[in-house]
Every structure is written in C-alpha cells, then in structure tokens.
N, C-alpha and C. Protein backbone atom coordinates (compact mmCIF):
# COMPACT_ATOMS: atom_id res chain seq x y z
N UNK A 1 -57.67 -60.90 59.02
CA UNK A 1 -56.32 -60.69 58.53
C UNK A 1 -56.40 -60.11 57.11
N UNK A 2 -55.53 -59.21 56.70
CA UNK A 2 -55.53 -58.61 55.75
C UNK A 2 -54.51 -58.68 54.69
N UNK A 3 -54.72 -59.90 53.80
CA UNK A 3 -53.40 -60.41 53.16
C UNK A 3 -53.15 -59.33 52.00
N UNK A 4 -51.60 -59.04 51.98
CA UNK A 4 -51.06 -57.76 50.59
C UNK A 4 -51.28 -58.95 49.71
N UNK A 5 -50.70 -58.13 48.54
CA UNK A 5 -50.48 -58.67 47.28
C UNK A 5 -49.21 -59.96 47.33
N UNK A 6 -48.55 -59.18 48.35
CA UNK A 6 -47.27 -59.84 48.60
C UNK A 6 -46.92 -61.17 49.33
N UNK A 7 -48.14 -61.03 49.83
CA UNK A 7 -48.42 -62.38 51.29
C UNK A 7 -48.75 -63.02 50.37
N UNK A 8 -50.31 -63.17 49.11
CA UNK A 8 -50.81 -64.17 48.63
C UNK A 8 -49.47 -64.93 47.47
N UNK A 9 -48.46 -63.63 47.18
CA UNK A 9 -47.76 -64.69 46.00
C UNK A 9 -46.54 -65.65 46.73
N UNK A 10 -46.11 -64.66 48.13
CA UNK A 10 -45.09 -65.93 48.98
C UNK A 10 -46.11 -67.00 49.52
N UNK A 11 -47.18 -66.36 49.77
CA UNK A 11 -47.93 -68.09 50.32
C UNK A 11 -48.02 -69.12 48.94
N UNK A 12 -48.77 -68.41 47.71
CA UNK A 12 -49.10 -69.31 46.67
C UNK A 12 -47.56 -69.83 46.29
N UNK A 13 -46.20 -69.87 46.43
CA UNK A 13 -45.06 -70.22 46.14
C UNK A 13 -44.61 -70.81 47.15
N UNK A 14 -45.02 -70.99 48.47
CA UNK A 14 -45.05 -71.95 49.05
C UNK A 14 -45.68 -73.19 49.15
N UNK A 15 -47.25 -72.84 48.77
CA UNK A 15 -47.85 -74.03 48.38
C UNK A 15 -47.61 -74.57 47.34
N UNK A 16 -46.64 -73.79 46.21
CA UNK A 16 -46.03 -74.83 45.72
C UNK A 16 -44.63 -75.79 45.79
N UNK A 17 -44.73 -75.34 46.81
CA UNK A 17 -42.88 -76.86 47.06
C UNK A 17 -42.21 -75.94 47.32
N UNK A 18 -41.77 -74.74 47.61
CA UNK A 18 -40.83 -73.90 47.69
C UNK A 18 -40.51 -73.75 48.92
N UNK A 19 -39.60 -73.74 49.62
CA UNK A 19 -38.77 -73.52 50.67
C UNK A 19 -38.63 -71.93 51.18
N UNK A 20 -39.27 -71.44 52.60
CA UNK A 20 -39.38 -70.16 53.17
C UNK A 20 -38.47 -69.54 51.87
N UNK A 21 -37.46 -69.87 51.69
CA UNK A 21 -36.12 -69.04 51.67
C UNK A 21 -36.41 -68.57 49.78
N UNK A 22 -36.76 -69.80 49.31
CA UNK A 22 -37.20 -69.73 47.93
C UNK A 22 -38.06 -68.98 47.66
N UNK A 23 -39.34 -69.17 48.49
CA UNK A 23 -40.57 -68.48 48.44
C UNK A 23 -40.20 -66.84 48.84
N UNK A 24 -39.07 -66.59 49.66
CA UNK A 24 -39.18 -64.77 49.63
C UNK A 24 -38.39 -64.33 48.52
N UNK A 25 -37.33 -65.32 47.82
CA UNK A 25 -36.93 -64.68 46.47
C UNK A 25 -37.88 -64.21 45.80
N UNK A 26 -38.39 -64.96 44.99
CA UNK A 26 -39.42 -64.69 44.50
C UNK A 26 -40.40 -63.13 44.54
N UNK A 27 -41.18 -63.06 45.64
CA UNK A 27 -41.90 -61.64 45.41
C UNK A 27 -40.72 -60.39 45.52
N UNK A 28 -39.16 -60.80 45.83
CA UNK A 28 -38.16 -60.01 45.90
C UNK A 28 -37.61 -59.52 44.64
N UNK A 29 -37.44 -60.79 43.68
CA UNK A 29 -37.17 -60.53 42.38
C UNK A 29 -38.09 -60.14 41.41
N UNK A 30 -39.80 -59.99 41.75
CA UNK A 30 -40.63 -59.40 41.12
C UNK A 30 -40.48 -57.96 41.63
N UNK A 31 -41.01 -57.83 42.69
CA UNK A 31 -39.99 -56.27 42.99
C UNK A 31 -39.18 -55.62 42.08
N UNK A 32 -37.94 -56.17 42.38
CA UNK A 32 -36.85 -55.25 41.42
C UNK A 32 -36.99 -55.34 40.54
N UNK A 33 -38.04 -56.59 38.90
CA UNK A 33 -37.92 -56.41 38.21
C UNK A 33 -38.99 -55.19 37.74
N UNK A 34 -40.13 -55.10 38.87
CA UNK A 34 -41.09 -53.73 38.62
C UNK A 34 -40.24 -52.30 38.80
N UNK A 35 -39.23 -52.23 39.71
CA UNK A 35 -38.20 -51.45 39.49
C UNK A 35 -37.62 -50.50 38.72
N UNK A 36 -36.80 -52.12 38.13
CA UNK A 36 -35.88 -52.17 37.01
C UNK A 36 -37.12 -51.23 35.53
N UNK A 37 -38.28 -52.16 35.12
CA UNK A 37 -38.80 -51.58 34.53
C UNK A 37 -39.23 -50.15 34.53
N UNK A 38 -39.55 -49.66 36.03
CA UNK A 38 -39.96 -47.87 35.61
C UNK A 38 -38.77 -47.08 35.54
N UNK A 39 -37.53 -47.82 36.12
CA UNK A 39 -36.19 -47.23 35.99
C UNK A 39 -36.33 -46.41 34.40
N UNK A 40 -36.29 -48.07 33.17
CA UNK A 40 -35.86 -47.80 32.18
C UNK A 40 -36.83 -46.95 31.63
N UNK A 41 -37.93 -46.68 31.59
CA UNK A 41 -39.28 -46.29 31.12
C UNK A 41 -39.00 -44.76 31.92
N UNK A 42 -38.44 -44.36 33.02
CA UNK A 42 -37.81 -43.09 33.06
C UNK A 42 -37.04 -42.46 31.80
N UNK A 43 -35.60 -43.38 32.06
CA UNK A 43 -34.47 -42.88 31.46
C UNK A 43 -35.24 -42.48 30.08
N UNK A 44 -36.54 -43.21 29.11
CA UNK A 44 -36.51 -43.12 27.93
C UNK A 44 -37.96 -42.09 27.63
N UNK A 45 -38.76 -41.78 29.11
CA UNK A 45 -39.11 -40.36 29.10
C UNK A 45 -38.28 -39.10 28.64
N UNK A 46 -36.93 -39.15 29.81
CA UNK A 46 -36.23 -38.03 29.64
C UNK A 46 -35.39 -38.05 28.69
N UNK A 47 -35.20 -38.63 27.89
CA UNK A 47 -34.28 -39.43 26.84
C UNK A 47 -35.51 -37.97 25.31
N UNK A 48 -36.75 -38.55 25.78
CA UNK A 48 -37.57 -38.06 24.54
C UNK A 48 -37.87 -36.72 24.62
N UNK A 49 -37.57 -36.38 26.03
CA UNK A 49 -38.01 -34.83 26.45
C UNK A 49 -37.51 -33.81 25.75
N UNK A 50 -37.63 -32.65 26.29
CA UNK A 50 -37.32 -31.52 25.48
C UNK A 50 -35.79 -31.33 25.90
N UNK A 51 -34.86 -30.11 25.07
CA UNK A 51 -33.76 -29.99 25.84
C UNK A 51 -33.66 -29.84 27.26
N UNK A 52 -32.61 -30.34 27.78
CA UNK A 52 -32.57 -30.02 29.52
C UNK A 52 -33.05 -31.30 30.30
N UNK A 53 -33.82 -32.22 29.56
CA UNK A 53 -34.51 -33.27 30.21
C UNK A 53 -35.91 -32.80 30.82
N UNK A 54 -36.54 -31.67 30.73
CA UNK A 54 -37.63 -30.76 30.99
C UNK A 54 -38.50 -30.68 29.92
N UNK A 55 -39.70 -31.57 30.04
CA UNK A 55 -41.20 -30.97 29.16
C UNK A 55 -41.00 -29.87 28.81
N UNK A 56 -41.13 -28.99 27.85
CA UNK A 56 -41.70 -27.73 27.60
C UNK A 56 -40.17 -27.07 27.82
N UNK A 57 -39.38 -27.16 27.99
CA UNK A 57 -37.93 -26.51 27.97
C UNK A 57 -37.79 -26.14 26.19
N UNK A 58 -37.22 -25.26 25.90
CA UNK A 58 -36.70 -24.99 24.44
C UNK A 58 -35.04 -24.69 24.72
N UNK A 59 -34.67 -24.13 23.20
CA UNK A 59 -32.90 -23.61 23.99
C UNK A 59 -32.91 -22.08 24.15
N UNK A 60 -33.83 -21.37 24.09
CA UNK A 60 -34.09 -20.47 25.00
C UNK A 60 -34.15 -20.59 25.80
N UNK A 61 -34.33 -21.20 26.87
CA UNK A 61 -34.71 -21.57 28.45
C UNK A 61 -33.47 -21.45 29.13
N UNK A 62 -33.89 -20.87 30.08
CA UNK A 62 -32.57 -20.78 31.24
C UNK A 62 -32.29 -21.77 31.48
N UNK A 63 -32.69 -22.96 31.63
CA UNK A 63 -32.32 -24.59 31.99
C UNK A 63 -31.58 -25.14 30.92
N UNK A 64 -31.08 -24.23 29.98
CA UNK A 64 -30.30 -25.09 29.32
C UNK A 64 -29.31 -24.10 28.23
N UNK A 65 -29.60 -22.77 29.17
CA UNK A 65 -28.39 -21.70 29.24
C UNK A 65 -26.97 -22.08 29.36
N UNK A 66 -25.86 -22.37 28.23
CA UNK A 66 -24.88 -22.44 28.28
C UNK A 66 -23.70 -22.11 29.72
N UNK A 67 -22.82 -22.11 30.43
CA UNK A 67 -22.31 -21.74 31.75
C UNK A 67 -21.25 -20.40 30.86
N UNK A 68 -21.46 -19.63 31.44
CA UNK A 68 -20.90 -18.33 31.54
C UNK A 68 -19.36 -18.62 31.37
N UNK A 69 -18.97 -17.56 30.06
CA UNK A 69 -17.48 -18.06 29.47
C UNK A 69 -16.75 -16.98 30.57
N UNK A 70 -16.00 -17.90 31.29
CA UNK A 70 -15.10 -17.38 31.97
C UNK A 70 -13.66 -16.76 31.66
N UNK A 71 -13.54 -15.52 31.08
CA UNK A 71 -11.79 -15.35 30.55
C UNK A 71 -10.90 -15.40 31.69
N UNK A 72 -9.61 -15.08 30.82
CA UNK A 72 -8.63 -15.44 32.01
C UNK A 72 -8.68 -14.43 33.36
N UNK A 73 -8.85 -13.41 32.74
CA UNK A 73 -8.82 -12.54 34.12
C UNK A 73 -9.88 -12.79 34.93
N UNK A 74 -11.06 -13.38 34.67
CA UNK A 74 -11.86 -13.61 35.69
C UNK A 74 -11.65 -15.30 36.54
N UNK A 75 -10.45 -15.99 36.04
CA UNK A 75 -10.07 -17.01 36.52
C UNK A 75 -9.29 -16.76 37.91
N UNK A 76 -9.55 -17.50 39.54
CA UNK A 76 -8.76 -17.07 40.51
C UNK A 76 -7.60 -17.57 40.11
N UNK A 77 -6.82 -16.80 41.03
CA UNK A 77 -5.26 -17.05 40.95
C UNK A 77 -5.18 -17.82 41.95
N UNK A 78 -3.89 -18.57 42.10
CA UNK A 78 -3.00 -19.11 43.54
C UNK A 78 -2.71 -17.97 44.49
N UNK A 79 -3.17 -18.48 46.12
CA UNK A 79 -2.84 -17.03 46.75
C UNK A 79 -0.84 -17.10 46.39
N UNK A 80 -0.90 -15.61 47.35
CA UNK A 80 0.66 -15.62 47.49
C UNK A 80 1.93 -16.30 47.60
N UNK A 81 2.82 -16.25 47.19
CA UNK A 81 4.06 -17.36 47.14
C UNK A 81 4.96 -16.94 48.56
N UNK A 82 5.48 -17.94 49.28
CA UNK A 82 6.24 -17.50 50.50
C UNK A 82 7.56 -17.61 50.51
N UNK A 83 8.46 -16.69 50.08
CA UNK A 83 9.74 -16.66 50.02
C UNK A 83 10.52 -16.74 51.46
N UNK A 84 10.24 -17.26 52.26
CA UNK A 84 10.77 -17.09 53.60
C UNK A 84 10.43 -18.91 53.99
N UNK A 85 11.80 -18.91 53.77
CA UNK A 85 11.92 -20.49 54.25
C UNK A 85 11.60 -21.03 55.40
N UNK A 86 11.41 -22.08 56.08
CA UNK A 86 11.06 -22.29 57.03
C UNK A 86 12.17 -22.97 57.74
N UNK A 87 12.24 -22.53 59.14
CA UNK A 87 13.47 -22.65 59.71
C UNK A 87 14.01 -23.80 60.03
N UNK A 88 14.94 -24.36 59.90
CA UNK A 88 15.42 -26.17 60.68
C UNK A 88 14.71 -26.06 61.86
N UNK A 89 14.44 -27.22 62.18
CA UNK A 89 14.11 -27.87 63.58
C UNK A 89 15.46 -28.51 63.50
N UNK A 90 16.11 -28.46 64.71
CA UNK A 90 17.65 -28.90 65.05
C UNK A 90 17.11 -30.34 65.88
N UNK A 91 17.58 -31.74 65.58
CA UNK A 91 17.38 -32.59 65.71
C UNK A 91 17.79 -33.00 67.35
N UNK A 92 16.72 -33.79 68.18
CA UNK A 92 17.16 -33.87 69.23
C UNK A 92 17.75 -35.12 69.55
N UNK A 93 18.97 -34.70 70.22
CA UNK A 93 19.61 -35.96 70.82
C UNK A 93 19.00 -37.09 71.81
C-alpha cells in the first residue's frame, strides 16, 4: 500500500482522538491554507512586476498600450428610428 502525504496526516489525527469527520477537516483545511498562501504570494509577484503585470513589460510595450481614443464620429450610432406606428390589435370579444 502506498500511503500519500495525505493518508499519513488523516490517519496520524485519527490516532489521535479525532472522529472520521474531524480527522478529514483537518488535511482539508491544510489544503486551502497551502492555497490561500500561493494565492497571496501570486497577487504580490504581480503586484511587484513590471507594468501590465508582465516581467520585462516597460510602457513602451504593447501590453500596456493605452485603448485607442475613440472620437465621436467613430462612435456607432442607434440604428434607424421608426415613424410608422404600429397598428391596434382590435380586442377580441
């Protein structure tokens, strides 16, 4: 049998007094807190990175090229307006 990492700490938390249910919290909440930790240890990679969130990016870089100033004329319009009312439906008796 080939016990994980995971088998020896729910077994060793069972052999200590812990209840099935107790004992799978446990390697559950070590989990997410290994998680939780590379989560934050991300965010404060890209936090330190260059502009863009990209190693080696500068503000020269197309990755962090401003979005193209759109004037008004290049803004779409609303299509056409319909001056032609739409006819009653005559209510049925």
């Amino acid at each position: 049998m080939n016990r994980t990492e995971g088998r020896a700490y729910f077994d060793a938390k069972k052999a200590a007094g812990k209840t099935s249910m107790e004992a799978m919290r446990a390697p559950k909440r070590r989990l997410s807190n290994v998680v939780y930790a590379r989560m934050v240890a991300d965010q404060k990679r890209r936090q330190a990175a260059d502009p863009g969130g990209h190693s080696g990016t500068t503000l020269l870089s197309s990755v962090t090229d401003l979005t193209p100033d759109i004037g008004p004329s290049d803004k779409p319009l609303p299509g056409p307006a319909t001056n032609h009312p739409r006819p009653l439906v005559p209510a049925v008796p």
